[in-house]
Protein backbone atom coordinates (compact mmCIF):
# COMPACT_ATOMS: atom_id res chain seq x y z
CA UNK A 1 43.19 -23.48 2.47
CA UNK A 2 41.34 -23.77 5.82
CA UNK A 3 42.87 -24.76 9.20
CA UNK A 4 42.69 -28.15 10.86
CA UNK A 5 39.39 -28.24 12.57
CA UNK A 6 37.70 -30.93 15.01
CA UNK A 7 35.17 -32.19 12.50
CA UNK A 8 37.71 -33.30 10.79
CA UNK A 9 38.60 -36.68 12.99
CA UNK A 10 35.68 -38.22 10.70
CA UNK A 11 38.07 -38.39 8.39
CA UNK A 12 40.89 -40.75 10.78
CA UNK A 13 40.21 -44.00 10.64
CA UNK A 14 44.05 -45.72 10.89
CA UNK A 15 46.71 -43.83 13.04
CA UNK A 16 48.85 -42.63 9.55
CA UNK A 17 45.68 -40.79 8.62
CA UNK A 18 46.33 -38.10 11.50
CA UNK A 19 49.76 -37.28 9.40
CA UNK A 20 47.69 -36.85 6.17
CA UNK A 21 44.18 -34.46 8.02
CA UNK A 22 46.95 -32.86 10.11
CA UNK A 23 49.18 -30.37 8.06
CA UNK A 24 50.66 -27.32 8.38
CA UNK A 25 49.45 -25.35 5.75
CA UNK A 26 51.03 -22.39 6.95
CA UNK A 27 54.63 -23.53 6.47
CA UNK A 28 55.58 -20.96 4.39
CA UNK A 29 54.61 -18.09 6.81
CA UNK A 30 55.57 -19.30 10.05
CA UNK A 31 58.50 -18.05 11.70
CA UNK A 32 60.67 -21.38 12.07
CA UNK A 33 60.26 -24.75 11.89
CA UNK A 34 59.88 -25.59 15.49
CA UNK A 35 57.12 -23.03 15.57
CA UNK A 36 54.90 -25.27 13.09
CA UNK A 37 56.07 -29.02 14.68
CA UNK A 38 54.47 -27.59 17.76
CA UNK A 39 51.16 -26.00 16.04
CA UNK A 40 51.05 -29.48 14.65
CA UNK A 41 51.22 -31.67 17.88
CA UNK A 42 48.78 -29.27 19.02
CA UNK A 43 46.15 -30.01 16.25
CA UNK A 44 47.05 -33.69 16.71
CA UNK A 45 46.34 -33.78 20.21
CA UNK A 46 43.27 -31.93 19.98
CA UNK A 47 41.77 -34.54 16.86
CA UNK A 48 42.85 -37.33 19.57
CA UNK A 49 40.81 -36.08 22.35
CA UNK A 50 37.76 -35.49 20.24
CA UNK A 51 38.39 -38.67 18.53
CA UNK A 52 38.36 -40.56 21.76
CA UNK A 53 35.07 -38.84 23.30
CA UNK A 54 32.81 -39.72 19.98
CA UNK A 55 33.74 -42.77 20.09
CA UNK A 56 32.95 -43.35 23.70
């Protein structure tokens, strides 16, 4: 499985989508559970920004 990248806010178009391209695929190898909420929130933000500059 391949990280999030920032191609991938193509694939958002309604805000529940971000849940579904944004996932911790990881889980299983990361220390605690806190570690991949903030990983997460991270990638979210980061889809967010880029999604905002294409569309301007």
């Amino acid at each position: 499985m391949r990280r999030t990248r920032t191609n991938d806010y193509i694939n958002i178009e309604r805000a529940t989508d971000l849940e579904w391209v944004v996932f911790d695929k990881r889980h299983l190898k990361r220390a605690n559970k806190k570690k991949a909420t903030r990983r997460n929130r991270r990638y979210k933000n980061n889809l967010i920004n880029h999604l905002v500059k294409k569309i301007n």
